[in-house]
N, C-alpha and C. Protein backbone atom coordinates (compact mmCIF):
# COMPACT_ATOMS: atom_id res chain seq x y z
N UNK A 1 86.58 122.75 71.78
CA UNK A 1 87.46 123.66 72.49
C UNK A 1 88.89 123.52 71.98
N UNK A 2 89.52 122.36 71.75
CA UNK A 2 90.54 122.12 71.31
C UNK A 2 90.93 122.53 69.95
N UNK A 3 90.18 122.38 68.98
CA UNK A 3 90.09 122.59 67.71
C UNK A 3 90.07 124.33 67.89
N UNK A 4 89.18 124.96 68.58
CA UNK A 4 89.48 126.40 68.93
C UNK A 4 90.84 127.00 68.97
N UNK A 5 91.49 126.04 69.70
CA UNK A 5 92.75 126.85 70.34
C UNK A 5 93.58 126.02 69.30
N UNK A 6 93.32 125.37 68.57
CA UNK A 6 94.55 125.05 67.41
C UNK A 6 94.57 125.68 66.74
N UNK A 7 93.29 126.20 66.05
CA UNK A 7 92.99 127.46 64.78
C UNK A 7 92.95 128.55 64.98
N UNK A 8 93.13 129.19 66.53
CA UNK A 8 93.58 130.31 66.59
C UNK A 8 94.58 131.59 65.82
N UNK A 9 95.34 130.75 65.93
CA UNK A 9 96.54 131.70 65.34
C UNK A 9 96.26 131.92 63.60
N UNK A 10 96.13 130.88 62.86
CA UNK A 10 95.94 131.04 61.57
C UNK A 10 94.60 132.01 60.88
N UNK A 11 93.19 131.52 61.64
CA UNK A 11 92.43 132.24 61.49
C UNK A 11 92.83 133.83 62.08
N UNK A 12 93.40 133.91 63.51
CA UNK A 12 93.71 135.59 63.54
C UNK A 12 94.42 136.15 62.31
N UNK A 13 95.05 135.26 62.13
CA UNK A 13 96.66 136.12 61.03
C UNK A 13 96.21 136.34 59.56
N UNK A 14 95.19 135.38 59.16
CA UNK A 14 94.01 135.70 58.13
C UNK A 14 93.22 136.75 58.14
N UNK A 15 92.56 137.04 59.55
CA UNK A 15 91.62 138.26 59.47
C UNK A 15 92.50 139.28 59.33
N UNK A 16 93.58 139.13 60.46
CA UNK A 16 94.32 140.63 60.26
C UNK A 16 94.91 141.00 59.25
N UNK A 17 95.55 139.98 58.47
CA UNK A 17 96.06 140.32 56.57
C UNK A 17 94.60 141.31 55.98
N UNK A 18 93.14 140.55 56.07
CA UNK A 18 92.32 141.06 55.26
C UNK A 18 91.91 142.21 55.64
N UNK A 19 92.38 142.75 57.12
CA UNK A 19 91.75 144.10 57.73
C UNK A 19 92.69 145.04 56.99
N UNK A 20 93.84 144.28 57.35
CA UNK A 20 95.20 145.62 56.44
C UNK A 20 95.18 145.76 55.39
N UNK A 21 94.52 144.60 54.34
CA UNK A 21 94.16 144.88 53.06
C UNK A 21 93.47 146.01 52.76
N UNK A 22 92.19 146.41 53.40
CA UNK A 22 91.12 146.92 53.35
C UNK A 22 91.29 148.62 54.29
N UNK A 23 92.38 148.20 54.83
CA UNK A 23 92.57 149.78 55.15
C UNK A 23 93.32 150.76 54.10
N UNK A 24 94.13 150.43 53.34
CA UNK A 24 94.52 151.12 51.84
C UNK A 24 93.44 151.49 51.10
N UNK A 25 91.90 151.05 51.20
CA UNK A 25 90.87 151.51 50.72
C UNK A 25 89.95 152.65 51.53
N UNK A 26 90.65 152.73 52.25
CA UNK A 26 90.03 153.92 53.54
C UNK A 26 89.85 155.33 52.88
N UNK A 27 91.22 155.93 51.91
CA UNK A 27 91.32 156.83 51.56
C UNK A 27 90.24 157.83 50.50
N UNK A 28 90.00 156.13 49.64
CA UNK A 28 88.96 156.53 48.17
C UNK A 28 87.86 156.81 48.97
N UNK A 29 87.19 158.00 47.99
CA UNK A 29 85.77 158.22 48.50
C UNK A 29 84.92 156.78 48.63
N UNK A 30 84.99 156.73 47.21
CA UNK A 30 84.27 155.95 46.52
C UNK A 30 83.96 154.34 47.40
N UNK A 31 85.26 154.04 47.76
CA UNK A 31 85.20 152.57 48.47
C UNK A 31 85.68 152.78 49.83
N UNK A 32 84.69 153.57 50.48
CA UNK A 32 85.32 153.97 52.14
C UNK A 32 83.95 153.08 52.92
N UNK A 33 83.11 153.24 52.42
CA UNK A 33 81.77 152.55 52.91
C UNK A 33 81.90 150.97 52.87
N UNK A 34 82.64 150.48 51.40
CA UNK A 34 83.13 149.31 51.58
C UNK A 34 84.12 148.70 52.39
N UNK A 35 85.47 149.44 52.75
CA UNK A 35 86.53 149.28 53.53
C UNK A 35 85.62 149.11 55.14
N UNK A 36 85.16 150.19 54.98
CA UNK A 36 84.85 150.31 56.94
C UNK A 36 83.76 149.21 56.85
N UNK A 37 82.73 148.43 56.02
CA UNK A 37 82.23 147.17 56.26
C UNK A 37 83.05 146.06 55.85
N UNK A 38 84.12 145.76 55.46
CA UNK A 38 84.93 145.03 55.10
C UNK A 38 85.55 145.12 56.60
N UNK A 39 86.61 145.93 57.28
CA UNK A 39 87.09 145.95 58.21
C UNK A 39 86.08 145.19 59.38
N UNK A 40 84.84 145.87 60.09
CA UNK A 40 84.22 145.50 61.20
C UNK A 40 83.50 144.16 60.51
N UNK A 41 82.93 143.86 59.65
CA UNK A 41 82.38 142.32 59.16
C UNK A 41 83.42 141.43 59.78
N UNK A 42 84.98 142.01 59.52
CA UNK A 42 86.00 140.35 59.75
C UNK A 42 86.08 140.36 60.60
N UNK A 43 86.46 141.85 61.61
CA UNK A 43 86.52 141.58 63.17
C UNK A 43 85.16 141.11 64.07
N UNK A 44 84.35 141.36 63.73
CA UNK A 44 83.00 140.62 64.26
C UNK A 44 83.39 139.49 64.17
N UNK A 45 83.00 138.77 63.11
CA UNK A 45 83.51 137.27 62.51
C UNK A 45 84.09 136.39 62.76
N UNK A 46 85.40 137.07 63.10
CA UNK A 46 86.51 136.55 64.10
C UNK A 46 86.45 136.60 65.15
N UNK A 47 85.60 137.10 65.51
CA UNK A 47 85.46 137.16 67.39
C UNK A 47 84.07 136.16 67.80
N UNK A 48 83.38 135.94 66.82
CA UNK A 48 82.79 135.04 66.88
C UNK A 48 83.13 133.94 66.57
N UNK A 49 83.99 133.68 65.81
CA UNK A 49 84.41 132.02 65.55
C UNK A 49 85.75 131.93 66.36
N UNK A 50 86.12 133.01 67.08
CA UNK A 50 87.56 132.38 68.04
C UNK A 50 86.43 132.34 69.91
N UNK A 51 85.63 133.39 69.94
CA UNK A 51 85.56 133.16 71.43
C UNK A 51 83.71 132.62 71.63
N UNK A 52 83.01 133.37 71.22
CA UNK A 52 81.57 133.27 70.95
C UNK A 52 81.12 131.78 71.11
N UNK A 53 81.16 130.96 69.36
CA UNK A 53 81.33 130.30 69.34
C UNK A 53 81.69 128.90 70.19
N UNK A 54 82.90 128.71 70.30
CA UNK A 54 83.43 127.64 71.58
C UNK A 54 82.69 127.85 72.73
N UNK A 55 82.57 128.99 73.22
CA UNK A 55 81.69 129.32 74.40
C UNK A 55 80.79 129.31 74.77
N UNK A 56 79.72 129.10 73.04
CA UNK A 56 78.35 128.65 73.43
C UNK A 56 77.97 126.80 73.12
N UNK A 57 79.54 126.06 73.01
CA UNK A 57 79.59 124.51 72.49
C UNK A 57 79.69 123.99 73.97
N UNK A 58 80.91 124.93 74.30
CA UNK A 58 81.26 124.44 75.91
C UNK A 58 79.81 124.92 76.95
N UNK A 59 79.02 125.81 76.91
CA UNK A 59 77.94 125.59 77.74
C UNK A 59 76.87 124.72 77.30
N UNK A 60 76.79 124.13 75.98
CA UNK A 60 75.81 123.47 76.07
C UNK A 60 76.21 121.53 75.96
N UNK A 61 77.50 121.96 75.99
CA UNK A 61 78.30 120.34 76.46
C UNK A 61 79.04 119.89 77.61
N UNK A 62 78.54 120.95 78.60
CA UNK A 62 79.44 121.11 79.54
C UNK A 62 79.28 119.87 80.45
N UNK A 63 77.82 119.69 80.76
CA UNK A 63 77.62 118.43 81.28
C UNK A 63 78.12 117.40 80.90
N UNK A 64 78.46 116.87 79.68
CA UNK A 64 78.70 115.62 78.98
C UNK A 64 80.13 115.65 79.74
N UNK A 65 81.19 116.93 79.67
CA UNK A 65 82.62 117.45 80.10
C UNK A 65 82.42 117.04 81.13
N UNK A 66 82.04 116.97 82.09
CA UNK A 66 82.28 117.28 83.41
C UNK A 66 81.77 115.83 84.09
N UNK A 67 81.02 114.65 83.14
CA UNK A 67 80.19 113.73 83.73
C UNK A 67 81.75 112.59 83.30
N UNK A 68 82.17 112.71 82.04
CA UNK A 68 83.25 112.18 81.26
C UNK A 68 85.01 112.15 82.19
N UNK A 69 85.10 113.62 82.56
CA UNK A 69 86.58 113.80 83.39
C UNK A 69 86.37 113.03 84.79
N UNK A 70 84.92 112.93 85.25
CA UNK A 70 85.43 112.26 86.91
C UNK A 70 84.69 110.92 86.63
């Protein structure tokens, strides 16, 4: 959980550089199929390794959490 909320910010500011990259490719015919899977691949991605993720560590460690704090 901790490690989550430290890498937050860097991993967001990473995806969002590579989304804005990939929207200048929106225009070409040619690489529009690539842009729009380039775009939703990182935001998936990222939403899985910022909230998903932690959320399925913390339910399946939750006991250990909760036996440890009292």
């Amino acid at each position: 959980m901790q490690s989550a909320a430290v890498r937050a910010q860097p991993i967001a500011l990473t995806a969002l550089a590579a989304m804005i990259g990939a929207f200048f490719i929106l225009d070409d015919p040619i690489f529009n199929g690539l842009a729009v899977a380039l775009i939703f691949g990182i935001l998936v991605s990222t939403l899985l390794t910022l909230v998903v993720i932690p959320v399925l560590y913390y339910a399946a460690y939750r006991r250990r959490y909760e036996s440890s704090a009292t």
